[in-house]
C-alpha atoms as a PDB file:
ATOM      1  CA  UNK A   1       7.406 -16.390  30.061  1.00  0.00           C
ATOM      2  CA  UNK A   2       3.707 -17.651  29.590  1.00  0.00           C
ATOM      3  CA  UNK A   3       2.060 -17.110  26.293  1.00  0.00           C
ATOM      4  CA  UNK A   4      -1.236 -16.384  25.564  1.00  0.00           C
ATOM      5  CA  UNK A   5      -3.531 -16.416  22.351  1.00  0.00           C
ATOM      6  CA  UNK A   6      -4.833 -12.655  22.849  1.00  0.00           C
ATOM      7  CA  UNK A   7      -2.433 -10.006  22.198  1.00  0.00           C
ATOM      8  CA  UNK A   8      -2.807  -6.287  22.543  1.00  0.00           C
ATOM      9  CA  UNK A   9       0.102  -5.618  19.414  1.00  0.00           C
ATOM     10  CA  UNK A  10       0.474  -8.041  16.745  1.00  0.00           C
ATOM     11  CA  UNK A  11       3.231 -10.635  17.708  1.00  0.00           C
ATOM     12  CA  UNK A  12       5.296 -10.276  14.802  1.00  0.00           C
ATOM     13  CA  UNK A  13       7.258  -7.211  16.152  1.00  0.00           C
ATOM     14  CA  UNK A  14       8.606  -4.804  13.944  1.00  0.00           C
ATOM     15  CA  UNK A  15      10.003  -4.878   9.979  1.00  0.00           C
ATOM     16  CA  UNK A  16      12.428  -2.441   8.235  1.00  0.00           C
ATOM     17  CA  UNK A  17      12.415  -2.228   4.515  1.00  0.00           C
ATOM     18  CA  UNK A  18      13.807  -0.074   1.950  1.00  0.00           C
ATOM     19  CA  UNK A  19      14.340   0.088  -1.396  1.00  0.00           C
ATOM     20  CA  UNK A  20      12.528  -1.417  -4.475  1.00  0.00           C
ATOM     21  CA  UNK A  21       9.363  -3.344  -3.169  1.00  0.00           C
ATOM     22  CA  UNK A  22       5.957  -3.977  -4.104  1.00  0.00           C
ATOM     23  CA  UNK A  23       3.562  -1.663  -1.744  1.00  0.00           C
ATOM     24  CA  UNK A  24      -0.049  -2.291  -0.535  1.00  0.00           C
ATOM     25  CA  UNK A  25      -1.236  -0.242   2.341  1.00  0.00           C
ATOM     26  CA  UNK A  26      -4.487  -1.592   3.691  1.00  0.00           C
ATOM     27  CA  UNK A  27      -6.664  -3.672   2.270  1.00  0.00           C
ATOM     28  CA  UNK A  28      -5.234  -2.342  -1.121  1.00  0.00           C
ATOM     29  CA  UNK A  29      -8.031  -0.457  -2.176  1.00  0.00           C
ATOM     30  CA  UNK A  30      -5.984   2.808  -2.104  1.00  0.00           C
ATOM     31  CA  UNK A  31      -2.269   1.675  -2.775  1.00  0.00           C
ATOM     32  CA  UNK A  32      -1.650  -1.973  -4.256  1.00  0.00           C
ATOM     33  CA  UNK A  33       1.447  -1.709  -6.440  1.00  0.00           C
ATOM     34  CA  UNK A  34       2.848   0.885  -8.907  1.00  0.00           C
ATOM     35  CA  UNK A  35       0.763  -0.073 -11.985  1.00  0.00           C
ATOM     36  CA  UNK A  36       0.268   0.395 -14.640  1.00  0.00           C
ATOM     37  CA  UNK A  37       3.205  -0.684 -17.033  1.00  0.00           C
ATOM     38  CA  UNK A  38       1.887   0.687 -20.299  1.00  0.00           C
ATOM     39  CA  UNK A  39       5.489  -1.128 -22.893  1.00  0.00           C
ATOM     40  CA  UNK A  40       7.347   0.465 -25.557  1.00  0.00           C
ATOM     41  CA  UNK A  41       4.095   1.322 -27.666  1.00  0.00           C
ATOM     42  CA  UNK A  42       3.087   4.526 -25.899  1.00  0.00           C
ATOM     43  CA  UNK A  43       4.935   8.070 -26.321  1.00  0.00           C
ATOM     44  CA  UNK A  44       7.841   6.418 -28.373  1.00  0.00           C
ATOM     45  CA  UNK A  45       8.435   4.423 -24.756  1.00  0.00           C
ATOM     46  CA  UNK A  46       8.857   7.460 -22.689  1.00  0.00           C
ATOM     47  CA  UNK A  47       6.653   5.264 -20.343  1.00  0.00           C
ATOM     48  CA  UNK A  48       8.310   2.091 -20.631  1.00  0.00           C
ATOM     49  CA  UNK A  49       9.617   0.948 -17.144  1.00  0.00           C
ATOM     50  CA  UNK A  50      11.489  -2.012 -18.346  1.00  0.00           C
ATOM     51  CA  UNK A  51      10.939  -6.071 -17.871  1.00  0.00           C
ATOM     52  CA  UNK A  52       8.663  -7.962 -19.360  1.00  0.00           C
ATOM     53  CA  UNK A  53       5.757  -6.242 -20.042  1.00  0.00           C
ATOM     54  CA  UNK A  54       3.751  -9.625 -20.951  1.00  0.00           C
ATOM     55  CA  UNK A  55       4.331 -12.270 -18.733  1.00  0.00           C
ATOM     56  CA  UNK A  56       5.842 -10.156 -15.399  1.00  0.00           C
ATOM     57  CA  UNK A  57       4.859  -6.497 -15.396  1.00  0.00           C
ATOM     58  CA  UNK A  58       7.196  -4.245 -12.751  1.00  0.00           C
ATOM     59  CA  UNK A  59       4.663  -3.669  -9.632  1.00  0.00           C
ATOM     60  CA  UNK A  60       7.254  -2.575  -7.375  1.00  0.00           C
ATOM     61  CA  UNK A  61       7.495   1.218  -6.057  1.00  0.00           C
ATOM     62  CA  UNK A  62      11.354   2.311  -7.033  1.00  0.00           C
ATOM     63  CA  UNK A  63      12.163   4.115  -3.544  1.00  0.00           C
ATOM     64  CA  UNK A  64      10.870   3.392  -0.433  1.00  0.00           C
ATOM     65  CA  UNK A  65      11.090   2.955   3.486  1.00  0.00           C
ATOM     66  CA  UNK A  66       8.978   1.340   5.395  1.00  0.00           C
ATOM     67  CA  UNK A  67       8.510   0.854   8.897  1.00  0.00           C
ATOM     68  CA  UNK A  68       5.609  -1.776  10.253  1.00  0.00           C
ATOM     69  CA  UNK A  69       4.497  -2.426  13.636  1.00  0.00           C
ATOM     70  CA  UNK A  70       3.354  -6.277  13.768  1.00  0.00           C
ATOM     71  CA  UNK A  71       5.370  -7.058  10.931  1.00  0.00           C
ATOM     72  CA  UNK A  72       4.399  -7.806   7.634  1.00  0.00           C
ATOM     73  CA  UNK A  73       1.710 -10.136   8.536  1.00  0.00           C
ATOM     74  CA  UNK A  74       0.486  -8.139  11.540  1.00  0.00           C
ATOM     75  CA  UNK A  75      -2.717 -10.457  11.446  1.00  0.00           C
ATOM     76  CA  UNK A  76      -4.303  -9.993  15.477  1.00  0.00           C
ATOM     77  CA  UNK A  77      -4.232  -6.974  17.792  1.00  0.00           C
ATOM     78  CA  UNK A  78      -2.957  -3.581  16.793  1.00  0.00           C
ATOM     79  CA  UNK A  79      -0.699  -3.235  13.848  1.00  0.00           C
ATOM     80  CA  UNK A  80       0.740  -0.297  11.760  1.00  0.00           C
ATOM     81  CA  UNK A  81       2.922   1.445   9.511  1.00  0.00           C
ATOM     82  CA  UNK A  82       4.289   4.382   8.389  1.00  0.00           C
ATOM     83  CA  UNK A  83       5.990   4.807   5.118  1.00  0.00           C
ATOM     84  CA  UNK A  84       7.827   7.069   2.264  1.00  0.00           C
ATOM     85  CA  UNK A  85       6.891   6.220  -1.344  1.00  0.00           C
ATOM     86  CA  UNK A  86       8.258   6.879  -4.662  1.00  0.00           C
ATOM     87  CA  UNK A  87       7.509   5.832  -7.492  1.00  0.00           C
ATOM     88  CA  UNK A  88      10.026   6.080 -10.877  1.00  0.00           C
ATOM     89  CA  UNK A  89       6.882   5.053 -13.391  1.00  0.00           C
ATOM     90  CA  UNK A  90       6.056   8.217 -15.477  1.00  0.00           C
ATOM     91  CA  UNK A  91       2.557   6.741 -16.095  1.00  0.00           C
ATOM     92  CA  UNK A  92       1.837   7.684 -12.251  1.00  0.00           C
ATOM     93  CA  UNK A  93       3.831  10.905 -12.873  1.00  0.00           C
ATOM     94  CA  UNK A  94       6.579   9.214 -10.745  1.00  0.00           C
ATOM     95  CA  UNK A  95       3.955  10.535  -7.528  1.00  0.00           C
ATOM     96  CA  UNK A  96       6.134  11.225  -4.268  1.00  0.00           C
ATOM     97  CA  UNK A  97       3.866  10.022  -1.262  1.00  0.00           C
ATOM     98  CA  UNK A  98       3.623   9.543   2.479  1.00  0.00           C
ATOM     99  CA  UNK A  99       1.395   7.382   4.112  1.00  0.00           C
ATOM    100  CA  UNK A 100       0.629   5.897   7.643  1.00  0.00           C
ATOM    101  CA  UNK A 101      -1.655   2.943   8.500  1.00  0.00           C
ATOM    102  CA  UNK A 102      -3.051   1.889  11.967  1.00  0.00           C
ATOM    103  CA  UNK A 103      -4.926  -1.203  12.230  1.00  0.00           C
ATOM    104  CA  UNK A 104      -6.944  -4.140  15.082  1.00  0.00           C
ATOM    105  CA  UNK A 105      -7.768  -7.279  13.554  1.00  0.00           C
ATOM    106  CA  UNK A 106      -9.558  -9.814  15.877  1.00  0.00           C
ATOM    107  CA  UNK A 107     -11.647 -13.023  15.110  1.00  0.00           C
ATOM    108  CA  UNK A 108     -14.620 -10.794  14.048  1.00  0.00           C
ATOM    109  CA  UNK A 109     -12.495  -8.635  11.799  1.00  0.00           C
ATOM    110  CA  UNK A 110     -10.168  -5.710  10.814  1.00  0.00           C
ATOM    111  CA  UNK A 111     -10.910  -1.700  11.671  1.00  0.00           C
ATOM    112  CA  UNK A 112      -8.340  -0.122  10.127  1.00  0.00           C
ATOM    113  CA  UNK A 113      -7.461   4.287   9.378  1.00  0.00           C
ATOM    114  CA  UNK A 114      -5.373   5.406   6.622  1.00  0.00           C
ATOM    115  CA  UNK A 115      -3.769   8.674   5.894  1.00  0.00           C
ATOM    116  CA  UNK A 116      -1.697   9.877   3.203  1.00  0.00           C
ATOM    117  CA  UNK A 117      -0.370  12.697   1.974  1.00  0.00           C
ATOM    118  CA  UNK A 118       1.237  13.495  -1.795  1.00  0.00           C
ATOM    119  CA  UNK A 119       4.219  14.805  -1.545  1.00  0.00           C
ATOM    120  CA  UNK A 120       5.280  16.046  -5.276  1.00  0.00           C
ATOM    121  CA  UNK A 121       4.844  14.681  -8.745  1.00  0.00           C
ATOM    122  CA  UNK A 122       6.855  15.047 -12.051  1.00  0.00           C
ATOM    123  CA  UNK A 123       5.008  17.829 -13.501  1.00  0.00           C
ATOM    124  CA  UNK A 124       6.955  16.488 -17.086  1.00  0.00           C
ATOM    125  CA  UNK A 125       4.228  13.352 -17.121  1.00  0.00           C
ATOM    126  CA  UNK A 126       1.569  14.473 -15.002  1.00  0.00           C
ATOM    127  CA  UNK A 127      -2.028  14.945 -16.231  1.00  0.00           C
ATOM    128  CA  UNK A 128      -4.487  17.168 -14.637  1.00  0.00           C
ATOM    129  CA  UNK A 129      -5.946  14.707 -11.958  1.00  0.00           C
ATOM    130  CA  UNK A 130      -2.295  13.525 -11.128  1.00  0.00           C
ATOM    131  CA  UNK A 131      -1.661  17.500 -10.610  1.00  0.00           C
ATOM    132  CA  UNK A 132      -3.555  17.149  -7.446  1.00  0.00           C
ATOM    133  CA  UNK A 133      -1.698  14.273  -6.054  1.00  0.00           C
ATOM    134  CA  UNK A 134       0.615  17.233  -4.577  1.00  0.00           C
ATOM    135  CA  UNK A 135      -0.281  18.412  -1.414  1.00  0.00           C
ATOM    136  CA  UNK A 136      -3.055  15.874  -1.128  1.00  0.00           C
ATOM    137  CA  UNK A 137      -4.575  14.711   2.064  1.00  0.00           C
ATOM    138  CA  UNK A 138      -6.564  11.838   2.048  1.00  0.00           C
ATOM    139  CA  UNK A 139      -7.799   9.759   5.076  1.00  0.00           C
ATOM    140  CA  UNK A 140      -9.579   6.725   5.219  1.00  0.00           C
ATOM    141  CA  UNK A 141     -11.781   4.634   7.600  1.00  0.00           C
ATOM    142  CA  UNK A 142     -12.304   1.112   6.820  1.00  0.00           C
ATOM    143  CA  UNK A 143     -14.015  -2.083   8.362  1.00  0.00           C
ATOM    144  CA  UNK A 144     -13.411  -5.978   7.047  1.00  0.00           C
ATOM    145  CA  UNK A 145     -14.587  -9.234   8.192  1.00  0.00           C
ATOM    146  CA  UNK A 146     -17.829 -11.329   9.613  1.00  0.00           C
ATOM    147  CA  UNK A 147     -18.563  -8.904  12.718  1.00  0.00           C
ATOM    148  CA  UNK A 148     -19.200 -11.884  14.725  1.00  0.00           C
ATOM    149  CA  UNK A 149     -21.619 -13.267  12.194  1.00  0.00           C
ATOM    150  CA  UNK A 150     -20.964 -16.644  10.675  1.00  0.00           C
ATOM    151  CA  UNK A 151     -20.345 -16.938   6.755  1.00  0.00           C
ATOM    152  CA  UNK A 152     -21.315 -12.802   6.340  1.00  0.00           C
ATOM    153  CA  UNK A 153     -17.645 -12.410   5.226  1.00  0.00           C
ATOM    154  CA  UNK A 154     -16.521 -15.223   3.121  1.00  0.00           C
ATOM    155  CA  UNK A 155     -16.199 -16.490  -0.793  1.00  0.00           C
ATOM    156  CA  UNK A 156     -18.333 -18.377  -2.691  1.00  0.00           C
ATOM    157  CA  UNK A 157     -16.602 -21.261  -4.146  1.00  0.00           C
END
C-alpha cells in the first residue's frame, strides 16, 4: 500500500479511554486537568482529594470516556474527540461535563472548534459562578501556529 506524507485524518487512528485520567481538550486553555487540590487545611478537609498535596497534586478527572479520532497525538490532518467528564474534586463542585473537539493541524498550524456543555454540578460545594456550569454551552474557535510565516510562532530561548 503506498504511503504518503499528507494525510486527510491524522494517522494515528482511533483511542478508547476510560476511567481516571488527566484531561486537556485543546490547546488547554479551557480544560487542562482537574485542579485545584486545595489539602487538608480548607473546610476541616472537606476538599481534600487525597495524595500528596506537595510534591504530586491529583490532576486527573475521576470518571471519564473518551473517544479520539487521530489518537492521542493526532498531530497532521483532521483530528477529534468527543468525551464525558466528571470530576470527584469538590473544589470544582465535582462539575459533570461533555465536550467535543474537532481539529486540522498542517505545517502552518492548528484550526481547531470546541464545544462543551455542563452537565450538573454538586450543588453541596458549588459557588455561584460554578452554579452556571449546569446547562452551560460554550463553543470555541481557535487558531495556533506560524501561518506560513517563519519564526511568528516560536519561543524565545
Amino acid at each position: 500500500m503506498p504511503t504518503s506524507d499528507s494525510t486527510a485524518i491524522s494517522k494515528d487512528g482511533v483511542d478508547l479511554s476510560f476511567g481516571r485520567q488527566v484531561i486537556t481538550l485543546g490547546d488547554g486553555f479551557i480544560i487542562n486537568d482537574d485542579g485545584p487540590n486545595l489539602g487538608n487545611g480548607i473546610g476541616d478537609g472537606e476538599f481534600n482529594r487525597g495524595g500528596a498535596y506537595y510534591i504530586a497534586a491529583r490532576h486527573a478527572f475521576d470518571k471519564t470516556a473518551v473517544i479520539r479520532l487521530g489518537g492521542k497525538d493526532g498531530k497532521d490532518g483532521v483530528h477529534g474527540s468527543l468525551m464525558w467528564i466528571k470530576s470527584d474534586n469538590p473544589a470544582q463542585a465535582m462539575t459533570e461535563m461533555a465536550a467535543g473537539s474537532l481539529e486540522y493541524s498542517a505545517a502552518p498550524g492548528t484550526l481547531g472548534l470546541t464545544y462543551i456543555h455542563g452537565i450538573d454540578v454538586d450543588e453541596r460545594f458549588a459557588i455561584d459562578v460554578q452554579r452556571q456550569r449546569k446547562g452551560m454551552n460554550l463553543y470555541s474557535v481557535r487558531g495556533a501556529g506560524n501561518a506560513g510565516i517563519d519564526n511568528a510562532h516560536g519561543r524565545s530561548a
